[in-house]
PDB file of N, CA and C in Angstrom:
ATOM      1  N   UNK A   1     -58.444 -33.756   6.922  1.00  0.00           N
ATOM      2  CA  UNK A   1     -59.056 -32.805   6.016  1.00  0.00           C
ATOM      3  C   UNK A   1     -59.321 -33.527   4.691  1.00  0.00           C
ATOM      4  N   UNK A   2     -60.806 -33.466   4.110  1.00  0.00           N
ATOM      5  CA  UNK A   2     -60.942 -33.487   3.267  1.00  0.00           C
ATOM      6  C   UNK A   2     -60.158 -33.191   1.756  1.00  0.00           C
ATOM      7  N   UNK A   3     -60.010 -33.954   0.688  1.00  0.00           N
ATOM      8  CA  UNK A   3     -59.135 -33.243  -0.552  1.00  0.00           C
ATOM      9  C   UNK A   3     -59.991 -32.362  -1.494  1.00  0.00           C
ATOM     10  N   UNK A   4     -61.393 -32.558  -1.034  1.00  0.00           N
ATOM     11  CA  UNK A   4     -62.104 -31.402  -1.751  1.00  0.00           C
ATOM     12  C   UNK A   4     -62.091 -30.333  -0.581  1.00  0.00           C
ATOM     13  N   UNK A   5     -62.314 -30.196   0.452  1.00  0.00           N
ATOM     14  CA  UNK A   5     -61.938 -28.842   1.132  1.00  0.00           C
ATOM     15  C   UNK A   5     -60.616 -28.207   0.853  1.00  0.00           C
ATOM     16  N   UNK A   6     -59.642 -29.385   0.918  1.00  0.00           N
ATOM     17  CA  UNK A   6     -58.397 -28.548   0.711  1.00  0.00           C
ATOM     18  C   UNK A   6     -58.386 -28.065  -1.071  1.00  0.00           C
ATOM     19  N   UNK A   7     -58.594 -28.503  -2.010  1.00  0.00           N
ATOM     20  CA  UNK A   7     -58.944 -27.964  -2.893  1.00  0.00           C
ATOM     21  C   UNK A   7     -59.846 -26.582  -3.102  1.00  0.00           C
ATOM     22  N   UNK A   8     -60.573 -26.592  -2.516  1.00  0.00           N
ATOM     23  CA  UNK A   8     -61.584 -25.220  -2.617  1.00  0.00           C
ATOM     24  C   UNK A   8     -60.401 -24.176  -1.642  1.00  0.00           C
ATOM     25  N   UNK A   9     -59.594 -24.343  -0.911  1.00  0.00           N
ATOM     26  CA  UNK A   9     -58.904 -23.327  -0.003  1.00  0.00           C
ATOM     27  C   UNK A   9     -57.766 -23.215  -1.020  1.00  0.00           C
ATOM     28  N   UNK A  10     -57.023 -24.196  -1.865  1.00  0.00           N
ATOM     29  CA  UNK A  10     -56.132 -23.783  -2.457  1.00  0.00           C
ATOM     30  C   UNK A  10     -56.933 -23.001  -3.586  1.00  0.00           C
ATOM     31  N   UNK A  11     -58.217 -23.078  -4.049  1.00  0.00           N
ATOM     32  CA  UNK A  11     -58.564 -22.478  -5.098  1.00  0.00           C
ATOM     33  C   UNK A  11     -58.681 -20.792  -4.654  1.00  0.00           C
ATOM     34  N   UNK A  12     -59.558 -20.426  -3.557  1.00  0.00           N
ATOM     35  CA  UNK A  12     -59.326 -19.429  -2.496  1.00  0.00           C
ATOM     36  C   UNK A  12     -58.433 -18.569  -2.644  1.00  0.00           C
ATOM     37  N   UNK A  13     -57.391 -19.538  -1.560  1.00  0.00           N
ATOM     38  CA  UNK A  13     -55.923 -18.856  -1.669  1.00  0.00           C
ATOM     39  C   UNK A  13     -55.444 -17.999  -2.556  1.00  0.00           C
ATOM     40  N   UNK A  14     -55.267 -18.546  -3.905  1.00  0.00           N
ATOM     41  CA  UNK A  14     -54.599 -18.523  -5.185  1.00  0.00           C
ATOM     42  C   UNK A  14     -55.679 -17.132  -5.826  1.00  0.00           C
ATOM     43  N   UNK A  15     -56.843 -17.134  -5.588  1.00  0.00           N
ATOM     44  CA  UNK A  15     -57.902 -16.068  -5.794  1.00  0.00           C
ATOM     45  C   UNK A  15     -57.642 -14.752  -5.018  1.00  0.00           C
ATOM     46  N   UNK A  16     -57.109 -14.987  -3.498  1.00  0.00           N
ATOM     47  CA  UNK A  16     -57.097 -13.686  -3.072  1.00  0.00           C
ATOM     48  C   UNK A  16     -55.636 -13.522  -3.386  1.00  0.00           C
ATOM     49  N   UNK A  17     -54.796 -14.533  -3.400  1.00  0.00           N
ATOM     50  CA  UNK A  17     -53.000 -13.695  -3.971  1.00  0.00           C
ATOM     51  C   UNK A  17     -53.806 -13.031  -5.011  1.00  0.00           C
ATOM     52  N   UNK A  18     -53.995 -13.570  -6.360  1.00  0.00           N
ATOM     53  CA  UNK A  18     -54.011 -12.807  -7.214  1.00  0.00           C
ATOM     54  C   UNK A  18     -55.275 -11.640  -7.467  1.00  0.00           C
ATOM     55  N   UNK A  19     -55.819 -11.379  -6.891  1.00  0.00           N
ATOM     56  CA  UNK A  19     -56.470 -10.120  -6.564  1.00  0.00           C
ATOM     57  C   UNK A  19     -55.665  -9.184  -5.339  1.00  0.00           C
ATOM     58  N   UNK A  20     -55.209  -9.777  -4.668  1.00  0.00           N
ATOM     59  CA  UNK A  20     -54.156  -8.633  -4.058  1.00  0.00           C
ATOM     60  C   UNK A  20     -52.896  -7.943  -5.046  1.00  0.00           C
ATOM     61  N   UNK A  21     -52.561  -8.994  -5.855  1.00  0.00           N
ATOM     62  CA  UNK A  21     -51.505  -8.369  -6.791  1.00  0.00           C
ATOM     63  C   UNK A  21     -52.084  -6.924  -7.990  1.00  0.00           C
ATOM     64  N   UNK A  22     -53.204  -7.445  -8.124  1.00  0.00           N
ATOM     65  CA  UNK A  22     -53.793  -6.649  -9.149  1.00  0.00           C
ATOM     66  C   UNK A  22     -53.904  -5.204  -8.554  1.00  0.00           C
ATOM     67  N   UNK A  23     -54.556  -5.029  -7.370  1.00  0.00           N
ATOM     68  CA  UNK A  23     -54.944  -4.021  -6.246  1.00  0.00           C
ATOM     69  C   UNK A  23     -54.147  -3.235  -6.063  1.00  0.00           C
ATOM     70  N   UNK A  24     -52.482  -4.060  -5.640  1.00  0.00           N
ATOM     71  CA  UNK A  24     -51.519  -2.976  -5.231  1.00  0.00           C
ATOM     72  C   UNK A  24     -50.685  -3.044  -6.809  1.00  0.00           C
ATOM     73  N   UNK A  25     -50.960  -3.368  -8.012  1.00  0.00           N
ATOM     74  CA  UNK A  25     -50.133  -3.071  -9.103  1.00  0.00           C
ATOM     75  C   UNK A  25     -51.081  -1.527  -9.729  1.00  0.00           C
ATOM     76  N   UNK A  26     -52.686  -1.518  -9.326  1.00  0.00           N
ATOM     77  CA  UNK A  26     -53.373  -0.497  -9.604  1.00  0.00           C
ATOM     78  C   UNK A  26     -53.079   0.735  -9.031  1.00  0.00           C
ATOM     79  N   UNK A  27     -53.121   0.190  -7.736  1.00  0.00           N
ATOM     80  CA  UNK A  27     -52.804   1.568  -6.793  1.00  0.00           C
ATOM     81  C   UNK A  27     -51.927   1.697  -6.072  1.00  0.00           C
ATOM     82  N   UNK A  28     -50.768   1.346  -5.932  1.00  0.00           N
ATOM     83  CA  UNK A  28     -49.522   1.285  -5.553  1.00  0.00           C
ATOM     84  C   UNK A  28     -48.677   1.324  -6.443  1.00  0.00           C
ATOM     85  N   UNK A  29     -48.699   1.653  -7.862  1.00  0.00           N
ATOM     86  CA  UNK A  29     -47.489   1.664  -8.937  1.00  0.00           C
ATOM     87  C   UNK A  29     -46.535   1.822  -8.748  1.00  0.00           C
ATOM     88  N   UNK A  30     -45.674   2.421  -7.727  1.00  0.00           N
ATOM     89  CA  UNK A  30     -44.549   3.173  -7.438  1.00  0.00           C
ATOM     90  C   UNK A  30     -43.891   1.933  -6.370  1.00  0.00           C
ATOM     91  N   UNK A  31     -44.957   1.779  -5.608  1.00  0.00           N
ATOM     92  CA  UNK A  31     -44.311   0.954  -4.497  1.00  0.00           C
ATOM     93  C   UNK A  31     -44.082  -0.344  -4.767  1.00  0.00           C
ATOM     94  N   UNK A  32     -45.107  -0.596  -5.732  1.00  0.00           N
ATOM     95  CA  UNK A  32     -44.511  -2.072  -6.222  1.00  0.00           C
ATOM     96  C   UNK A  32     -43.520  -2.004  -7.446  1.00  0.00           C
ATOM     97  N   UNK A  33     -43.172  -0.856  -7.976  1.00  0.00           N
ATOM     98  CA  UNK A  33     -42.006  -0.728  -8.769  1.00  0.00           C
ATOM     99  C   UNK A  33     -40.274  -1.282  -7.932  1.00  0.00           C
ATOM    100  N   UNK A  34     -40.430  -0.122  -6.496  1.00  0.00           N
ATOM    101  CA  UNK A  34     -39.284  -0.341  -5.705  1.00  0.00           C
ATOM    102  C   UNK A  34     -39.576  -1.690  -5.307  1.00  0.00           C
ATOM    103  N   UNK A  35     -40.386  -2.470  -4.924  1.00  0.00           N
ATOM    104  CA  UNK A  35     -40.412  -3.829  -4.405  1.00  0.00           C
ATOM    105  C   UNK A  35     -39.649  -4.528  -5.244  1.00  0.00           C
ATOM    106  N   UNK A  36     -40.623  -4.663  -6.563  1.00  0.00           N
ATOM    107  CA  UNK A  36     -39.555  -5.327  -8.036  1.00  0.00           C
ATOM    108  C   UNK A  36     -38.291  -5.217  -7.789  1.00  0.00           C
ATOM    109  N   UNK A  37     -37.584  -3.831  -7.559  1.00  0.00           N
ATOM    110  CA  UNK A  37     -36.300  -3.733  -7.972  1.00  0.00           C
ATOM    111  C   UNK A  37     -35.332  -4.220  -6.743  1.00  0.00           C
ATOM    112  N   UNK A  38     -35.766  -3.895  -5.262  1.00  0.00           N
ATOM    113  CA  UNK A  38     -35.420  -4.503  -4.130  1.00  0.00           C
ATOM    114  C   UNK A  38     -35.099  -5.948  -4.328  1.00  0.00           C
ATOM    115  N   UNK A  39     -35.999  -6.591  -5.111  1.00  0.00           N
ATOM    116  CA  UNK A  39     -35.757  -7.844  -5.102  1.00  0.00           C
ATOM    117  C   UNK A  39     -34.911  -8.421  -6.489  1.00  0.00           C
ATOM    118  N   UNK A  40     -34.486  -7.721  -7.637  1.00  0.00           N
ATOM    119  CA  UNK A  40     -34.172  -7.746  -8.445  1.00  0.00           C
ATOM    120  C   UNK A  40     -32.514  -7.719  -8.375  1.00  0.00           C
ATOM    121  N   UNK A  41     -32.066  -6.702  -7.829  1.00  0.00           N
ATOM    122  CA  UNK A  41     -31.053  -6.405  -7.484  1.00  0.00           C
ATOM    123  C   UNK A  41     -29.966  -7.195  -7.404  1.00  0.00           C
ATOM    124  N   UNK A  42     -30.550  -7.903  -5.926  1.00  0.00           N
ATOM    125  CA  UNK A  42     -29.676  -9.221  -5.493  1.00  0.00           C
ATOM    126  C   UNK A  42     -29.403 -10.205  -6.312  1.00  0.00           C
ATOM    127  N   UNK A  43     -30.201 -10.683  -7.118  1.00  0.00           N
ATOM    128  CA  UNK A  43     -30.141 -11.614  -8.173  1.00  0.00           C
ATOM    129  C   UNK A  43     -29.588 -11.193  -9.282  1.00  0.00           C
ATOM    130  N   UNK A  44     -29.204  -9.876  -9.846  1.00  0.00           N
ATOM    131  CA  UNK A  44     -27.681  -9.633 -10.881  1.00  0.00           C
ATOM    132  C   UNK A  44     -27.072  -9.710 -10.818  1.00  0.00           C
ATOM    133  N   UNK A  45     -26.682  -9.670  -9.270  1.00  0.00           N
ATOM    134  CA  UNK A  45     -24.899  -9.499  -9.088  1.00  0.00           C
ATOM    135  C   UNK A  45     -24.599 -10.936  -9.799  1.00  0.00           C
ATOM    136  N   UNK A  46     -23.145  -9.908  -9.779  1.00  0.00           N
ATOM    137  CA  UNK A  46     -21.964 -11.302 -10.424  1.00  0.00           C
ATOM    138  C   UNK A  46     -22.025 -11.882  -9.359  1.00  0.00           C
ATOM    139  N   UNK A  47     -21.539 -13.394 -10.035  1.00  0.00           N
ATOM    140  CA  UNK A  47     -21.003 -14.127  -9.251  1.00  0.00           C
ATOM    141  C   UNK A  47     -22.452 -14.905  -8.721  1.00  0.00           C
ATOM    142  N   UNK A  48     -23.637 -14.628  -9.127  1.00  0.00           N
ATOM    143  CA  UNK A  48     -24.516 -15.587  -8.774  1.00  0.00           C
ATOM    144  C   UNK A  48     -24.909 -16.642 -10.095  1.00  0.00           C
ATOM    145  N   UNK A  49     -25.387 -17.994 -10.129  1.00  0.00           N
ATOM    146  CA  UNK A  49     -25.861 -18.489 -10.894  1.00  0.00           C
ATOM    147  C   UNK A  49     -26.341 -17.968 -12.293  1.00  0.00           C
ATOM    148  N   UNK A  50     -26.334 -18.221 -13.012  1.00  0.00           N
ATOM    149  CA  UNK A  50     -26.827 -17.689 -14.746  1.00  0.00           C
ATOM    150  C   UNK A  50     -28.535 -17.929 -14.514  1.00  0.00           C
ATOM    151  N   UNK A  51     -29.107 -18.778 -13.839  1.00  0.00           N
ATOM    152  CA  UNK A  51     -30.057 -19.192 -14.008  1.00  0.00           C
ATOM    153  C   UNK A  51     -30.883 -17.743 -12.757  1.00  0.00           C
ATOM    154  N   UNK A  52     -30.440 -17.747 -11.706  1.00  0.00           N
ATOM    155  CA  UNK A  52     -30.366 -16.557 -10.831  1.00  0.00           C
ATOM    156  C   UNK A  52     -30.748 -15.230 -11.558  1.00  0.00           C
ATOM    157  N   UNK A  53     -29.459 -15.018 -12.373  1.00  0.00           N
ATOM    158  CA  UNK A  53     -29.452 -13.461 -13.045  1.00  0.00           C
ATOM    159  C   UNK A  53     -30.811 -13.247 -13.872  1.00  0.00           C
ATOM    160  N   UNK A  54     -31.367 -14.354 -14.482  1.00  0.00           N
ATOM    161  CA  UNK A  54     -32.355 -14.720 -15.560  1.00  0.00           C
ATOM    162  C   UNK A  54     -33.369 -14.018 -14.764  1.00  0.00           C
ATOM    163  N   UNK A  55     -33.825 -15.277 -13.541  1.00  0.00           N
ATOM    164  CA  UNK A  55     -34.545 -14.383 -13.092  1.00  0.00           C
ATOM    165  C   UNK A  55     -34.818 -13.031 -12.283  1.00  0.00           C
ATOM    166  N   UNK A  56     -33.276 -12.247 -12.163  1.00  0.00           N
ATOM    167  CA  UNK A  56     -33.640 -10.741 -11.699  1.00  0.00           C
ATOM    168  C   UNK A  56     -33.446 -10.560 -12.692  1.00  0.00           C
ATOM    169  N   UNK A  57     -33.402 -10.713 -13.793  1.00  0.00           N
ATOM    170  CA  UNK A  57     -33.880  -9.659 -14.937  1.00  0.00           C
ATOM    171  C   UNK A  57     -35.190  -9.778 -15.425  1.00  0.00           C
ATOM    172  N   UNK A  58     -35.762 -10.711 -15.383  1.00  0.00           N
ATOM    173  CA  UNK A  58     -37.582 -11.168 -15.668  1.00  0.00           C
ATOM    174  C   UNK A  58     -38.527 -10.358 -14.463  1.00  0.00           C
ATOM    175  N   UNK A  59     -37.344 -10.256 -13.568  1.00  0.00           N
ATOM    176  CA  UNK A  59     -38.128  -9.484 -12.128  1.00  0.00           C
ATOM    177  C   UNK A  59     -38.069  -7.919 -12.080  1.00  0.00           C
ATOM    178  N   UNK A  60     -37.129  -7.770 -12.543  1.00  0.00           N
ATOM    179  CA  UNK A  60     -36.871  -6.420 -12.832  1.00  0.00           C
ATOM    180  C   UNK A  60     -37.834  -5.250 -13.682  1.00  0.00           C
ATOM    181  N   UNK A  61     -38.520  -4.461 -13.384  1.00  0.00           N
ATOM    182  CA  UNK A  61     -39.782  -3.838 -14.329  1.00  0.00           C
ATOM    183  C   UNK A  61     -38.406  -3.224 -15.502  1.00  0.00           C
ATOM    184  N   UNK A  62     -39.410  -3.051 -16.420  1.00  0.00           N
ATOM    185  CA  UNK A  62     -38.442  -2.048 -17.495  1.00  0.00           C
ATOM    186  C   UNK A  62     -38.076  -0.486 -16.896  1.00  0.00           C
ATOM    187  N   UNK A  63     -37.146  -0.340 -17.885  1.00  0.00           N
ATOM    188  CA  UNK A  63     -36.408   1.074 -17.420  1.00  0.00           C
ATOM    189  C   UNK A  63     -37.256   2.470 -17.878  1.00  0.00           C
ATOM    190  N   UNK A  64     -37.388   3.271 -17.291  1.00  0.00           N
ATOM    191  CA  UNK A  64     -38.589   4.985 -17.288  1.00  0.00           C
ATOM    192  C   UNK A  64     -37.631   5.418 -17.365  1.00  0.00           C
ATOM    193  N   UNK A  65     -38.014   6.684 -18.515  1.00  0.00           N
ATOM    194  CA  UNK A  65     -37.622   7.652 -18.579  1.00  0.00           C
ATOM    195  C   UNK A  65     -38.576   8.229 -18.809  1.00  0.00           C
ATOM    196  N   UNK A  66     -38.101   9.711 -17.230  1.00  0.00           N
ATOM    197  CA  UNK A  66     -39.443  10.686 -17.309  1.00  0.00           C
ATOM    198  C   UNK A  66     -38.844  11.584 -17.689  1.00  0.00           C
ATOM    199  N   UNK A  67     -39.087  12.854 -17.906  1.00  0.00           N
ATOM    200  CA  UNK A  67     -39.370  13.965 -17.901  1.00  0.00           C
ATOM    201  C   UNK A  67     -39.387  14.831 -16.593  1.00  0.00           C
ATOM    202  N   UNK A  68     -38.936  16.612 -16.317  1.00  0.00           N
ATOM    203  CA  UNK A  68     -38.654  16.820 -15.590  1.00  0.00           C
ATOM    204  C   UNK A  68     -39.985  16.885 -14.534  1.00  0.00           C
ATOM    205  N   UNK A  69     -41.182  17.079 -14.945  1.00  0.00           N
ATOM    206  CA  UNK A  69     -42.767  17.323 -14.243  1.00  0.00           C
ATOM    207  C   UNK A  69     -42.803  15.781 -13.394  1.00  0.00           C
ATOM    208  N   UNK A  70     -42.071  14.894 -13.478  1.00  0.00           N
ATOM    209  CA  UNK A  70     -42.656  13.333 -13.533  1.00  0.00           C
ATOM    210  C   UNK A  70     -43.080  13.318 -11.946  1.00  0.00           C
ATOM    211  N   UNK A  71     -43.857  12.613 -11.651  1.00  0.00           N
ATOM    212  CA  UNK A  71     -44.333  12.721 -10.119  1.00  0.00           C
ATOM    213  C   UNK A  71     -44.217  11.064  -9.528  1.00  0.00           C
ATOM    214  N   UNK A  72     -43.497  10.117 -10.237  1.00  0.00           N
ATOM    215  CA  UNK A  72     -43.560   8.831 -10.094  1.00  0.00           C
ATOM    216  C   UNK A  72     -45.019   8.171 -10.242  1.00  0.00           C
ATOM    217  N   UNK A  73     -45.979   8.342 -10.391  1.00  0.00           N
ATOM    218  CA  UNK A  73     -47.338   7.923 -10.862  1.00  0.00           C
ATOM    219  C   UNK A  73     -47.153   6.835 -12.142  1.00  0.00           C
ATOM    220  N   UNK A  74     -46.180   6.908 -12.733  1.00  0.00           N
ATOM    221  CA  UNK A  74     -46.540   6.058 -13.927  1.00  0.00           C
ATOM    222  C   UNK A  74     -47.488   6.446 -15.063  1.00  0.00           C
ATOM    223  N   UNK A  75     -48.354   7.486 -14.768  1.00  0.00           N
ATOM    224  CA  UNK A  75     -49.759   7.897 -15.927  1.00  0.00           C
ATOM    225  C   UNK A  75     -48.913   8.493 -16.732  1.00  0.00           C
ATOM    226  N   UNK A  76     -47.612   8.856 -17.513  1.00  0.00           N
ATOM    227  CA  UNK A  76     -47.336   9.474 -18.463  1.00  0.00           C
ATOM    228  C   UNK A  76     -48.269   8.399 -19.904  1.00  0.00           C
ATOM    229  N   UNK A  77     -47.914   7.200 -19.351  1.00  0.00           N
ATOM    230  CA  UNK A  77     -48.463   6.162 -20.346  1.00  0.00           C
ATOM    231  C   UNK A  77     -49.692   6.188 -21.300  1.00  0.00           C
ATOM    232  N   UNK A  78     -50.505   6.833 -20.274  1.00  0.00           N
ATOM    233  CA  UNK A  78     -52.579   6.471 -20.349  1.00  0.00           C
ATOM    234  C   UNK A  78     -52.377   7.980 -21.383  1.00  0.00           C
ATOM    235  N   UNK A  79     -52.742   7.725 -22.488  1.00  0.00           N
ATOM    236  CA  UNK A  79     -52.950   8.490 -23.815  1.00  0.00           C
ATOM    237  C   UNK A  79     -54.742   8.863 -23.866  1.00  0.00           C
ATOM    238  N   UNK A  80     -54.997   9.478 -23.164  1.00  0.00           N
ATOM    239  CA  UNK A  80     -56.792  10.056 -22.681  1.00  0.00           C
ATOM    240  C   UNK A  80     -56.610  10.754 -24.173  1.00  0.00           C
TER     241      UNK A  80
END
């Protein structure tokens, strides 16, 4: 294989990850909230690396507080 083909596929690649991320952070808010935290989790506990905890807390979304109406949507935010 060529290093300019493989270049144009890593350029690709890296194009559709990050348009898939955008997609399901638009319209999946909720589900990629629990994903975050699924994966966040494991990496606080004690007893793992300092460098570990760092990153479940960088992974971790910030903390909501809703209100009793809240429907998990996330739109309390968008000030129309």
């Amino acid at each position: 294989m060529h290093a300019g083909l493989l270049a144009q596929y890593v350029v690709i690649a890296l194009a559709v990850g990050f348009s898939v991320v955008v997609v399901a952070r638009k319209q999946f808010p909720a589900g990629v909230r629990r994903l975050r935290i699924a994966c966040a989790v494991p990496l606080v506990r004690e007893g793992r690396a300092t460098w570990l905890q760092r990153v479940g807390r960088w992974l971790a979304p910030a903390p909501r507080f809703a209100g009793d109406r809240c429907g998990g949507c996330n739109g309390c935010e968008d000030k129309r």
